[in-house]
N, C-alpha and C. Protein backbone atom coordinates (compact mmCIF):
# COMPACT_ATOMS: atom_id res chain seq x y z
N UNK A 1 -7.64 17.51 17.77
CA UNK A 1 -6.71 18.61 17.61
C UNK A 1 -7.46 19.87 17.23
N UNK A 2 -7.56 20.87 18.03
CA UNK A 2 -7.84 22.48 17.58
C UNK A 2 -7.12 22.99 16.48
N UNK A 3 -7.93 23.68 15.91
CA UNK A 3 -7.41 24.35 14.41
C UNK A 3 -7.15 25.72 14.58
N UNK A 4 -6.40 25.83 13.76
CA UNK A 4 -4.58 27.61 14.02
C UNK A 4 -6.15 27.94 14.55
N UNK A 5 -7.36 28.55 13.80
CA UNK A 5 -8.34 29.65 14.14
C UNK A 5 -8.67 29.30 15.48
N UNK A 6 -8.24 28.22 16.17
CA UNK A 6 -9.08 28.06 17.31
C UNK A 6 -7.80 28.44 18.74
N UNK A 7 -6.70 28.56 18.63
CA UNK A 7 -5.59 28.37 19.34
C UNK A 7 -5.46 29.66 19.27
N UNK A 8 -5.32 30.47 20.76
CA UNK A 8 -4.26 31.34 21.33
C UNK A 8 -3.10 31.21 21.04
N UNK A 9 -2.17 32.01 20.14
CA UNK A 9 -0.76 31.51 19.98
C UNK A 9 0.30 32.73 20.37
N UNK A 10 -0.53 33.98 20.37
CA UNK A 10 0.65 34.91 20.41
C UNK A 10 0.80 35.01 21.93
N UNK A 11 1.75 36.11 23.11
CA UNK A 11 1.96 36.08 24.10
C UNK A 11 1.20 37.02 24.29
N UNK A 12 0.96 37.97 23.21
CA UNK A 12 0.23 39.25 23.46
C UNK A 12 -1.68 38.91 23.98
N UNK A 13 -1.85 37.82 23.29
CA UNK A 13 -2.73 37.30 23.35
C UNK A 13 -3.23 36.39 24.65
N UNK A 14 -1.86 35.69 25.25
CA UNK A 14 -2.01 35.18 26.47
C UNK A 14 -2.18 36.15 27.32
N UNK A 15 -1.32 36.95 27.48
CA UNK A 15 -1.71 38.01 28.59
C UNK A 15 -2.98 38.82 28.37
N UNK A 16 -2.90 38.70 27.46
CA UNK A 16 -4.50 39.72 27.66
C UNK A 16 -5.65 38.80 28.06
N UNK A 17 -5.32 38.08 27.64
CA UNK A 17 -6.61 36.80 28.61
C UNK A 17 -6.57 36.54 29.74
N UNK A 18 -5.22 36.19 30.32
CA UNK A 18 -5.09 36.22 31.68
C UNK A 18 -5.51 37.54 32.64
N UNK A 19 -4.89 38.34 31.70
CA UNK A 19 -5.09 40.15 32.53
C UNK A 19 -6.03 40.83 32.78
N UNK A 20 -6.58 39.98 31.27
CA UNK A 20 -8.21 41.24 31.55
C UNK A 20 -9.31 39.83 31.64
N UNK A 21 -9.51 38.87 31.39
CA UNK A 21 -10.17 38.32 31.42
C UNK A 21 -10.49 37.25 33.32
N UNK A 22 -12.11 36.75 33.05
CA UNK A 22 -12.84 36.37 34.27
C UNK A 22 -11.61 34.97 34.90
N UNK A 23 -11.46 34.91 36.05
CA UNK A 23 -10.75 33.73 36.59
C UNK A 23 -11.55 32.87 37.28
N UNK A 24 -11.25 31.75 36.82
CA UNK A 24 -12.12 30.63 37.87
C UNK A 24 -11.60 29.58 37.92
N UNK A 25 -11.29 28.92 39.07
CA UNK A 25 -10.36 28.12 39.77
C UNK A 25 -11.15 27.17 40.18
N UNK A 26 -10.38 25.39 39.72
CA UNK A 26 -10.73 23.92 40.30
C UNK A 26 -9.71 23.82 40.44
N UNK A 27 -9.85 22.36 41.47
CA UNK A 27 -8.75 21.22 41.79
C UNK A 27 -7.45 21.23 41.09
N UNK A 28 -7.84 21.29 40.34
CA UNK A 28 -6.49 20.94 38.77
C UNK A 28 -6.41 22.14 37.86
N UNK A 29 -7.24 22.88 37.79
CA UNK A 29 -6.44 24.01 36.60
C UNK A 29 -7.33 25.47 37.35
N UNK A 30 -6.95 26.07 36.59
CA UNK A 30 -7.45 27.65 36.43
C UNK A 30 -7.83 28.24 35.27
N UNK A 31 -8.37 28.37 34.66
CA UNK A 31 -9.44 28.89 33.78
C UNK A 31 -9.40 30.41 33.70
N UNK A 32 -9.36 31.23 32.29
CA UNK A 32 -8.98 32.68 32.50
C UNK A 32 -10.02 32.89 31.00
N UNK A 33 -10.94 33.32 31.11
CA UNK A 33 -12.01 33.55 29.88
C UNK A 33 -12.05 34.97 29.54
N UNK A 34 -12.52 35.48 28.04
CA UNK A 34 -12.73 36.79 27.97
C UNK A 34 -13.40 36.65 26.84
N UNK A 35 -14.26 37.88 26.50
CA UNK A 35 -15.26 37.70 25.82
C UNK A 35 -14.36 38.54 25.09
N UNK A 36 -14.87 37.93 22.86
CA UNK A 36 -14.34 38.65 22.00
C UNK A 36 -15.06 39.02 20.95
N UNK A 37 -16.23 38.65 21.31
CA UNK A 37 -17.12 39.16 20.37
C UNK A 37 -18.00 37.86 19.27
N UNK A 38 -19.17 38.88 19.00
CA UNK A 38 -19.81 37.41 18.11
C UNK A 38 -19.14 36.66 16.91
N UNK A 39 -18.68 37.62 16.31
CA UNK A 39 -17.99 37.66 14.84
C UNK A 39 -16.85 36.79 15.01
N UNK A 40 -15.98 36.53 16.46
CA UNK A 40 -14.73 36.20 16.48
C UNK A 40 -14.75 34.76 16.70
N UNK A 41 -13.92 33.74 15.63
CA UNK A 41 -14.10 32.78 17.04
C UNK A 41 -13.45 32.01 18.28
N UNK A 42 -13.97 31.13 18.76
CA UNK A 42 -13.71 30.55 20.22
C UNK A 42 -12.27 30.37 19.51
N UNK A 43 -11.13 30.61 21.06
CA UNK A 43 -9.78 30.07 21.50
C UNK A 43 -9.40 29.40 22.06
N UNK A 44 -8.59 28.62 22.38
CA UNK A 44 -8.05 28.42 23.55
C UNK A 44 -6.69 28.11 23.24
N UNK A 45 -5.79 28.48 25.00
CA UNK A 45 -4.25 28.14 24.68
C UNK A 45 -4.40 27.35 26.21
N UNK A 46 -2.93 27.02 26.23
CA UNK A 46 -2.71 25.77 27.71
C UNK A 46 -1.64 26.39 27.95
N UNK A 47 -1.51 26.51 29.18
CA UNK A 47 -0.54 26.94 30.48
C UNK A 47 0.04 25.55 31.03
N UNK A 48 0.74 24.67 30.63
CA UNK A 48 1.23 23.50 31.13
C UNK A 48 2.94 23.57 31.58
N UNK A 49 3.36 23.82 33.15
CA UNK A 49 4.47 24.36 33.58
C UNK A 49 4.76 22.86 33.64
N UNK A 50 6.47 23.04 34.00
CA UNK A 50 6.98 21.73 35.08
C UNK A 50 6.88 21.27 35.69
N UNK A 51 6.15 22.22 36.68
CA UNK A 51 5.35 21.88 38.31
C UNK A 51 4.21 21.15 38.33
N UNK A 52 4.08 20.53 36.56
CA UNK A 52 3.01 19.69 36.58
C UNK A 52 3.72 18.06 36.71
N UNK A 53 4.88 17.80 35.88
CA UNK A 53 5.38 16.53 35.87
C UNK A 53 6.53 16.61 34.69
N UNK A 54 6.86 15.63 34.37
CA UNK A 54 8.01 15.68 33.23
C UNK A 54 7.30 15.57 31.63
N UNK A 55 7.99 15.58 31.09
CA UNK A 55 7.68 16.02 29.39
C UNK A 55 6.31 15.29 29.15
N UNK A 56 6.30 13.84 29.52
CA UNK A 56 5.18 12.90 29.22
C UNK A 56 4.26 12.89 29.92
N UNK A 57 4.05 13.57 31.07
CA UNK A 57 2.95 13.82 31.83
C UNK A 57 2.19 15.30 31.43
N UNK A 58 3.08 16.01 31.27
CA UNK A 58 2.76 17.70 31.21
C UNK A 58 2.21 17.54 29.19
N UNK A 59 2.70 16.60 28.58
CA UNK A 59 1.78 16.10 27.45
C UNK A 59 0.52 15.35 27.38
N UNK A 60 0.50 14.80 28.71
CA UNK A 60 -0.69 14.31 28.69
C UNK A 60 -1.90 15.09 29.33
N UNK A 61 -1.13 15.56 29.70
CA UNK A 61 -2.42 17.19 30.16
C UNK A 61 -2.92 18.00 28.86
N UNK A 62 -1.74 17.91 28.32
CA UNK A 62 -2.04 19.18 27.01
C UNK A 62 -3.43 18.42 26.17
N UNK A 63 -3.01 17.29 25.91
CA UNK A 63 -3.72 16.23 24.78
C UNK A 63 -5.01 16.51 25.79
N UNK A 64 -5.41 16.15 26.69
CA UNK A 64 -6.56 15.71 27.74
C UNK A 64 -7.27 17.18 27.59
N UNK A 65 -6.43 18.55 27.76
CA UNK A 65 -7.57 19.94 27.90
C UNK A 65 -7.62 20.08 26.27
N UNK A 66 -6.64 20.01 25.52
CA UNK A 66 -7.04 20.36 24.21
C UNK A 66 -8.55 19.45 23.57
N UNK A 67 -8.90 18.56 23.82
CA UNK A 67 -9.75 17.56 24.00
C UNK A 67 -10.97 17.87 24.59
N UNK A 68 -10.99 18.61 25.91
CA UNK A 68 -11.89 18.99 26.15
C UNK A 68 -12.40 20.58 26.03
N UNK A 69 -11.50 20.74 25.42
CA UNK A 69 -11.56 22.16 24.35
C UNK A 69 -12.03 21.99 23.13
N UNK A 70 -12.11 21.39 22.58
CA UNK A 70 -12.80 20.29 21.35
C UNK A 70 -14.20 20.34 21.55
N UNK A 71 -14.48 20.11 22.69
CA UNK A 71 -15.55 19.41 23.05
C UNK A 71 -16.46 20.75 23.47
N UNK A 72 -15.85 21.46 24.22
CA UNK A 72 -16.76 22.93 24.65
C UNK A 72 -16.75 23.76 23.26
N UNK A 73 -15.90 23.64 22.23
CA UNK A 73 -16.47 24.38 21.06
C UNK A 73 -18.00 24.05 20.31
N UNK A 74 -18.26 22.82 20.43
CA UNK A 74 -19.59 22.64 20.17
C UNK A 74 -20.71 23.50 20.98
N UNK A 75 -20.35 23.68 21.73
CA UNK A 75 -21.51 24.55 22.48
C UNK A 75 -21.07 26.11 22.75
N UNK A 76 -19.65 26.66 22.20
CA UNK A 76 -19.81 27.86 22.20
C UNK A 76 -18.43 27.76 21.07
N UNK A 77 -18.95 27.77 19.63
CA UNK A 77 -18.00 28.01 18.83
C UNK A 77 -17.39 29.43 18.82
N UNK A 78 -18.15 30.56 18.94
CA UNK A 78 -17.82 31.96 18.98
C UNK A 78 -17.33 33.04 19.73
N UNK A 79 -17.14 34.02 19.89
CA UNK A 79 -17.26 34.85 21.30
C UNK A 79 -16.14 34.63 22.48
N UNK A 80 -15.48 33.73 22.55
CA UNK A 80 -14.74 33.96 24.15
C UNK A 80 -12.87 33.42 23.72
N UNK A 81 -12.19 34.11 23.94
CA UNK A 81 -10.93 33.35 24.07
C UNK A 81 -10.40 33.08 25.96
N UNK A 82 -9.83 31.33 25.82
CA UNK A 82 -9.70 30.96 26.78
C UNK A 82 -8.30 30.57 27.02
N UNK A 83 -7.89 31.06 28.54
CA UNK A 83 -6.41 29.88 28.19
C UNK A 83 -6.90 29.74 29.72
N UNK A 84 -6.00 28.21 29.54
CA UNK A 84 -6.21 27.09 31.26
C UNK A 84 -4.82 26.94 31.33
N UNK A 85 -4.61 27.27 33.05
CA UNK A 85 -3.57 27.19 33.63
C UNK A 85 -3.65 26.01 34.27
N UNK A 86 -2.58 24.92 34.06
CA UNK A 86 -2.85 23.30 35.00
C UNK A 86 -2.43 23.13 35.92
N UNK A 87 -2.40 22.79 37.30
CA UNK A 87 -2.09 22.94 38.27
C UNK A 87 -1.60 21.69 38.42
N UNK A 88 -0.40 21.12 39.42
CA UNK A 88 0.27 20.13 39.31
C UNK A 88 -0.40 19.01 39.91
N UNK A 89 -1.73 19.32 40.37
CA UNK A 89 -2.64 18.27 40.91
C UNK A 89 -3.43 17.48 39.30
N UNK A 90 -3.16 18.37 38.07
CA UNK A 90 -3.85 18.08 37.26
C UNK A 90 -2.95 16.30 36.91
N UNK A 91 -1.78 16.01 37.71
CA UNK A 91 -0.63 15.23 36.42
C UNK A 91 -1.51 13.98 36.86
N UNK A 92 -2.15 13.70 38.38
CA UNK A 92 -2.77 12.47 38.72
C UNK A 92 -4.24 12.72 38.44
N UNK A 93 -4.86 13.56 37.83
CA UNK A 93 -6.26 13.29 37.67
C UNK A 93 -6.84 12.40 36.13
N UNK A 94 -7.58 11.96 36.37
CA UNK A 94 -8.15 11.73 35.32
C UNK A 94 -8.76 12.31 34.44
N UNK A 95 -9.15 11.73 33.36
CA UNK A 95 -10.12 12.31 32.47
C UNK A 95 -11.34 12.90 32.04
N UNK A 96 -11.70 12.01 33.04
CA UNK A 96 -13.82 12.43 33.84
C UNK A 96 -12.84 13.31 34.69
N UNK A 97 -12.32 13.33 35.68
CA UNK A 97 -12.10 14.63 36.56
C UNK A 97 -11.73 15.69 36.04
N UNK A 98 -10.65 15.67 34.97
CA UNK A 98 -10.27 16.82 34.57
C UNK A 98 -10.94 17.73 33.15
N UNK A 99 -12.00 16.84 33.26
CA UNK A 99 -12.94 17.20 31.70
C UNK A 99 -14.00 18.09 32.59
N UNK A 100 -14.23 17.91 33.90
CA UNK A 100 -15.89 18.40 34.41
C UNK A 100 -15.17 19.34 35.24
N UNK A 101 -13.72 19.44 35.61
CA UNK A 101 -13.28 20.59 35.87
C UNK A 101 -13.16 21.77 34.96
N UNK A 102 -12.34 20.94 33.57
CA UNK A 102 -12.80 22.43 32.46
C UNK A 102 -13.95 22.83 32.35
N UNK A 103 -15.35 21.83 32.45
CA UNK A 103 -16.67 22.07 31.75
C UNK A 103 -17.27 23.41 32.67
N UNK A 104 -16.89 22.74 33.95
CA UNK A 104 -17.52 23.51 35.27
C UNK A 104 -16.76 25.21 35.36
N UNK A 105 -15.29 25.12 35.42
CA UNK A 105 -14.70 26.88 35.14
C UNK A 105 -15.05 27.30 33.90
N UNK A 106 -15.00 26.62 32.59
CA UNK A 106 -15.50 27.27 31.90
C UNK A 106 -16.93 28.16 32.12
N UNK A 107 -17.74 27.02 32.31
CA UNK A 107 -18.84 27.48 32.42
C UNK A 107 -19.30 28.98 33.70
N UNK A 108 -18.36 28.83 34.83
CA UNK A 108 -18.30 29.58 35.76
C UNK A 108 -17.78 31.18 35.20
N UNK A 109 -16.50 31.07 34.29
CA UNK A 109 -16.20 32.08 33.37
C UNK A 109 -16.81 33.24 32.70
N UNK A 110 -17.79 32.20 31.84
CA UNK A 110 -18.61 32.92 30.46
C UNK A 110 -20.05 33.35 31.82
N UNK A 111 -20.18 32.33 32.87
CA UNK A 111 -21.29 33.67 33.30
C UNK A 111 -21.03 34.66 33.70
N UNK A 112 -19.78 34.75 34.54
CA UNK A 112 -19.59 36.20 35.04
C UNK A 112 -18.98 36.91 34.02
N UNK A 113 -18.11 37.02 32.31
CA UNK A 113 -18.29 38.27 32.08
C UNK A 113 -19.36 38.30 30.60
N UNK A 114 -20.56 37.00 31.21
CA UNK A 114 -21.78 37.31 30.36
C UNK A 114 -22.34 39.01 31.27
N UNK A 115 -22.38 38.58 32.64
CA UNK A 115 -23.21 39.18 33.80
C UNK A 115 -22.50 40.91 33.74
N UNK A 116 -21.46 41.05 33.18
CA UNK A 116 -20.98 42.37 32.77
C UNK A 116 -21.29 42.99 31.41
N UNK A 117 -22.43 42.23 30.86
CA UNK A 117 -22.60 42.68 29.49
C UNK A 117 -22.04 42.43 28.16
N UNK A 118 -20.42 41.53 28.21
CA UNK A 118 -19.65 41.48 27.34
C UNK A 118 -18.86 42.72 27.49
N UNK A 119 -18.90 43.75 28.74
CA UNK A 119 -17.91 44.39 28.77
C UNK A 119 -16.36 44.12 28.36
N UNK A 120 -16.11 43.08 29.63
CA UNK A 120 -14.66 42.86 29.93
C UNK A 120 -14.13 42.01 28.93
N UNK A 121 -13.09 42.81 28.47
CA UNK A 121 -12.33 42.73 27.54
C UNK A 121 -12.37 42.65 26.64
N UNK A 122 -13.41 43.77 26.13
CA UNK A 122 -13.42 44.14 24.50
C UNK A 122 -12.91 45.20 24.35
N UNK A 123 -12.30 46.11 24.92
CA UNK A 123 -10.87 46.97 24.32
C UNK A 123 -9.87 46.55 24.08
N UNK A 124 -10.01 45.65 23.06
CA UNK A 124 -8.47 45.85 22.77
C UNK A 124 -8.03 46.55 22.03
């Protein structure tokens, strides 16, 4: 389980990740990163619609990225808030699939708005 400091919770906050922040797209989710600085730390929120499955499936997505949100804070506790959008291909994937899909957009994310300097999206 991610802790309050680690969770995207406001809407103001979702959209600005989605809006201003890098997109990168797998099989099963979408990935929306933005850099927030050293001082700040790592986020993440989940985008889990209907169009994924019913209550117990679209929970088992949540549990599965929050998890592997867990897991990418070890290697970047600081600096980026993230939210993942799940795509309804996510309700039949697995766990190895849907863990090396976060690992891989994440990772696709933080290089491109490393590659801008930490520009994008530090006005807020």
């Amino acid at each position: 389980m991610l802790s309050i400091t680690h969770r995207v919770r406001t809407a103001t906050d979702f959209s600005h990740t989605v809006r201003s922040g890098t997109r990168s797209g797998c099989r099963n989710l979408v990935l929306y990163a933005v850099g927030t600085g050293a001082g700040r730390p790592s986020r993440f929120g989940f985008i889990v619609s209907k169009s994924v499955g019913n209550a117990v499936t679209r929970n088992l997505v949540k549990r599965r990225l929050r998890e592997a949100a867990a897991s990418a804070l070890v290697k970047r506790p600081v600096g980026v808030d993230v939210v993942v959008r799940a795509l309804p291909s996510a309700a039949s994937a697995g766990w190895p699939e849907l863990s090396s899909d976060f690992e891989r957009c994440l990772a696709s994310s933080v290089k491109r708005f490393s590659k801008d300097g930490g520009r994008k999206g530090d006005g807020r």
